[in-house]
Protein backbone atom coordinates (compact mmCIF):
# COMPACT_ATOMS: atom_id res chain seq x y z
CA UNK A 1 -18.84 44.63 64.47
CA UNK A 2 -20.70 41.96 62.85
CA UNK A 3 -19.14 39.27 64.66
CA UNK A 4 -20.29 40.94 68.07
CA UNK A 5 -23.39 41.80 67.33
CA UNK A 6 -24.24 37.83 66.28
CA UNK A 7 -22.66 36.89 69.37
CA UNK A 8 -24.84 39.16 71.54
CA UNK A 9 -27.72 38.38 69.27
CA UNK A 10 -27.39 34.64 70.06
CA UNK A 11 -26.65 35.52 73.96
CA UNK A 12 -29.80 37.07 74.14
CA UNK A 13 -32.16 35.11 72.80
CA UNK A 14 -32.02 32.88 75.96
CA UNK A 15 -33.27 36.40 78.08
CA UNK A 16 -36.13 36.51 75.33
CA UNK A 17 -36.65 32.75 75.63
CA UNK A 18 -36.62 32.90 79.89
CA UNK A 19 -38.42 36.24 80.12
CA UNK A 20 -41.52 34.57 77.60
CA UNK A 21 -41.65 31.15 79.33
CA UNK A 22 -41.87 33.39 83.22
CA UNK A 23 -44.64 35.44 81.93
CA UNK A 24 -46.73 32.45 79.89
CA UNK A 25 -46.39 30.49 83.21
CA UNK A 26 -47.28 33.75 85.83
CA UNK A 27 -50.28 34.36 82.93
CA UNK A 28 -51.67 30.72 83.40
CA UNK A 29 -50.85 30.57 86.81
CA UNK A 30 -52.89 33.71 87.47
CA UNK A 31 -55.51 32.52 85.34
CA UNK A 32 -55.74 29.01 86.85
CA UNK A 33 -55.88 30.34 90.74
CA UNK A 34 -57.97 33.31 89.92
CA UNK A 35 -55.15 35.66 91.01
CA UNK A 36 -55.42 39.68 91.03
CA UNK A 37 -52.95 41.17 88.80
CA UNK A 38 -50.51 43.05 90.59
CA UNK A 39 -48.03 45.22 90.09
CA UNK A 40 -45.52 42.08 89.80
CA UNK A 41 -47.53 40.79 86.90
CA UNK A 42 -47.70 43.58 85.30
CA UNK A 43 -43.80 44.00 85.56
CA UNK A 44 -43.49 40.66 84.40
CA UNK A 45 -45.29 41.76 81.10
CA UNK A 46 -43.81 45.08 80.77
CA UNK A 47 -40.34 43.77 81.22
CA UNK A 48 -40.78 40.70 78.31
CA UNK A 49 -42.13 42.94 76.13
CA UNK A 50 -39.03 45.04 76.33
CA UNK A 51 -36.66 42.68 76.21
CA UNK A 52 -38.21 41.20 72.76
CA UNK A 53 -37.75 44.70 71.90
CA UNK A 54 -34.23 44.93 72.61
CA UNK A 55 -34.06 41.93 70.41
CA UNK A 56 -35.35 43.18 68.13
CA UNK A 57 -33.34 46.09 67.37
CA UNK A 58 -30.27 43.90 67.94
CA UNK A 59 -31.48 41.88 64.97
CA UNK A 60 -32.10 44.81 62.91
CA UNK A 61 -28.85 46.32 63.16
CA UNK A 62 -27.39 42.76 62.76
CA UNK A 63 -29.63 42.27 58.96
CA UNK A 64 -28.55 45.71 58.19
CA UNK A 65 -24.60 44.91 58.53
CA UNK A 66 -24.56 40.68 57.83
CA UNK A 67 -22.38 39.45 54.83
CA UNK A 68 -24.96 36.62 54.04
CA UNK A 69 -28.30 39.63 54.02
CA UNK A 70 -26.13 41.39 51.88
CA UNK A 71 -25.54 38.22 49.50
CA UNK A 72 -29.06 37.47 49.86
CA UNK A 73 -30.66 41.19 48.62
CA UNK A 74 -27.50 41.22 46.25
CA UNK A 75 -27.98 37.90 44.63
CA UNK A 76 -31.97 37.26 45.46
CA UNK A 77 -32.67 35.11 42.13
CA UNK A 78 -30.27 32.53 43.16
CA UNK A 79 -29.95 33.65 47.09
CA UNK A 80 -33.81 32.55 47.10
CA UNK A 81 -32.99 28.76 46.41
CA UNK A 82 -30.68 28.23 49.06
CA UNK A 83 -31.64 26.96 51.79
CA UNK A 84 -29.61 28.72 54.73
CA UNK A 85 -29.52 31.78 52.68
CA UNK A 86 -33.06 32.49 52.27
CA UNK A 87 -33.91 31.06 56.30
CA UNK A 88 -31.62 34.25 57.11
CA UNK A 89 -32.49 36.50 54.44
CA UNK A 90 -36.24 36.38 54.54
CA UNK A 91 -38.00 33.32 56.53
CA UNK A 92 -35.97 33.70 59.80
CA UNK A 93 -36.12 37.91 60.29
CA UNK A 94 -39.90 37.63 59.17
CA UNK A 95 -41.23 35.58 61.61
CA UNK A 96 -39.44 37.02 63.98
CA UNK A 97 -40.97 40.61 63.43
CA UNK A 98 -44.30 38.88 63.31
CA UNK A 99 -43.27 37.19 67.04
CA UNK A 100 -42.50 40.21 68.24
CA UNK A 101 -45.69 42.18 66.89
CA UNK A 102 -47.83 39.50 68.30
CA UNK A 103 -45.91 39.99 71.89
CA UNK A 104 -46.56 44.17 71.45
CA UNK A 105 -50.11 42.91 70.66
CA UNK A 106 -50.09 40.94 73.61
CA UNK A 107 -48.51 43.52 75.62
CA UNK A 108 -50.89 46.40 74.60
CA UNK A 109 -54.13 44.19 74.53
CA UNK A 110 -53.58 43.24 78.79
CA UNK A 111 -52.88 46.64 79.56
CA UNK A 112 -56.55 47.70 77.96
CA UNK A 113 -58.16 45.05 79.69
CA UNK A 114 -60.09 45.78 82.53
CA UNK A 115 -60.77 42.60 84.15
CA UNK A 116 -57.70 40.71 85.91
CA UNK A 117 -58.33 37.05 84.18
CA UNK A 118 -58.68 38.99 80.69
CA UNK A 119 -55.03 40.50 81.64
CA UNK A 120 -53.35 37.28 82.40
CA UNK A 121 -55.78 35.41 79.55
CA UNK A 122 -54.18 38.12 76.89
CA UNK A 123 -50.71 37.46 78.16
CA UNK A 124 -50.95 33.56 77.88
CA UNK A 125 -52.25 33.73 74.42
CA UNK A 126 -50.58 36.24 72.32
CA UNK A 127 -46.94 35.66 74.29
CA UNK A 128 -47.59 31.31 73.97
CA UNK A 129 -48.09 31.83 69.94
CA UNK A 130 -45.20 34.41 70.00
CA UNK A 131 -42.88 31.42 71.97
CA UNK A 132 -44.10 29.29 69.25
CA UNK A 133 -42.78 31.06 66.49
CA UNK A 134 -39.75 32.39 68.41
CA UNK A 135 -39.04 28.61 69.07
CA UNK A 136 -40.02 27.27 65.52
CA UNK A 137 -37.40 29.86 63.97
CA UNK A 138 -34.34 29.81 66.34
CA UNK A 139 -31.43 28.36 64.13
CA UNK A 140 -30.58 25.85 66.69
CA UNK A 141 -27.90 23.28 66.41
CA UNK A 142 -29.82 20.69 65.45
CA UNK A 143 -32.80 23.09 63.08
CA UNK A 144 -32.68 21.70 59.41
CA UNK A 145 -32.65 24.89 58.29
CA UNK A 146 -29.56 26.72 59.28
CA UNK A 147 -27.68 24.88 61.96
CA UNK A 148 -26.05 27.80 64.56
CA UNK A 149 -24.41 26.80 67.84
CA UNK A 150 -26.78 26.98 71.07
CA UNK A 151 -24.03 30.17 72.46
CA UNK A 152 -22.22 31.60 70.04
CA UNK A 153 -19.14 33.26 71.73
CA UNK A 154 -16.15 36.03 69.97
């Protein structure tokens, strides 16, 4: 199960990764050419939002069943000075969580909005510093903190 999981986990990420840059560029787009927000946008936002989500809860389940969490909360005095360890264990899933709240934030805040500029303006912000820290925390193949292939497959 575990081994699935971090495969679809790493699959995924490039939907979250896509879905975020579409709806910072629609966002700026609409902001820069004064658009109306349709119903298109407001898919666009909707539809990111969820798949973050989705991400989410994949990453979740995958914390609650990993081999190296488990070593981590079973072993935190030592767990905590490894590098890789604690990037998995606490930095990694924490940022994430905070990515994702600040997309929800993002998400909720241009649905209250009443103006259309204010709509795309909420999008662009919140889901840009949400891209950052998505981006900043990937373990990609060449991150100095825990090296992972770009597509991890069975």
């Amino acid at each position: 199960m575990y081994s699935i999981l971090l495969s679809i986990h790493s699959f995924f990420r490039w939907f979250v990764i896509a879905s975020l840059l579409v709806a910072i560029l629609n966002a700026v787009i609409g902001l820069r050419n004064k658009k109306q927000f349709t119903r298109l946008d407001n898919s666009i936002r909707h539809w990111t939002a969820t798949i973050a989500h989705i991400q989410m809860m994949i990453g979740i389940t995958l914390y609650v069943v990993s081999p190296v969490i488990r070593y981590f909360l079973d072993n935190y005095k030592e767990a905590v000075h490894e590098r890789e360890i604690r990037f998995f264990g606490m930095e990694h899933s924490v940022m994430m969580l905070i990515a994702i709240t600040l997309i929800t934030i993002g998400s909720i805040k241009a649905k209250q909005k009443a103006t259309d500029s204010d709509k795309f303006n909420a999008i662009a912000i919140w889901y840009s510093l949400a891209f950052l820290i998505i981006l900043l925390m990937i373990p990609w193949s060449f991150s100095p903190f825990a090296s992972r292939p770009l597509l991890r497959l069975l």
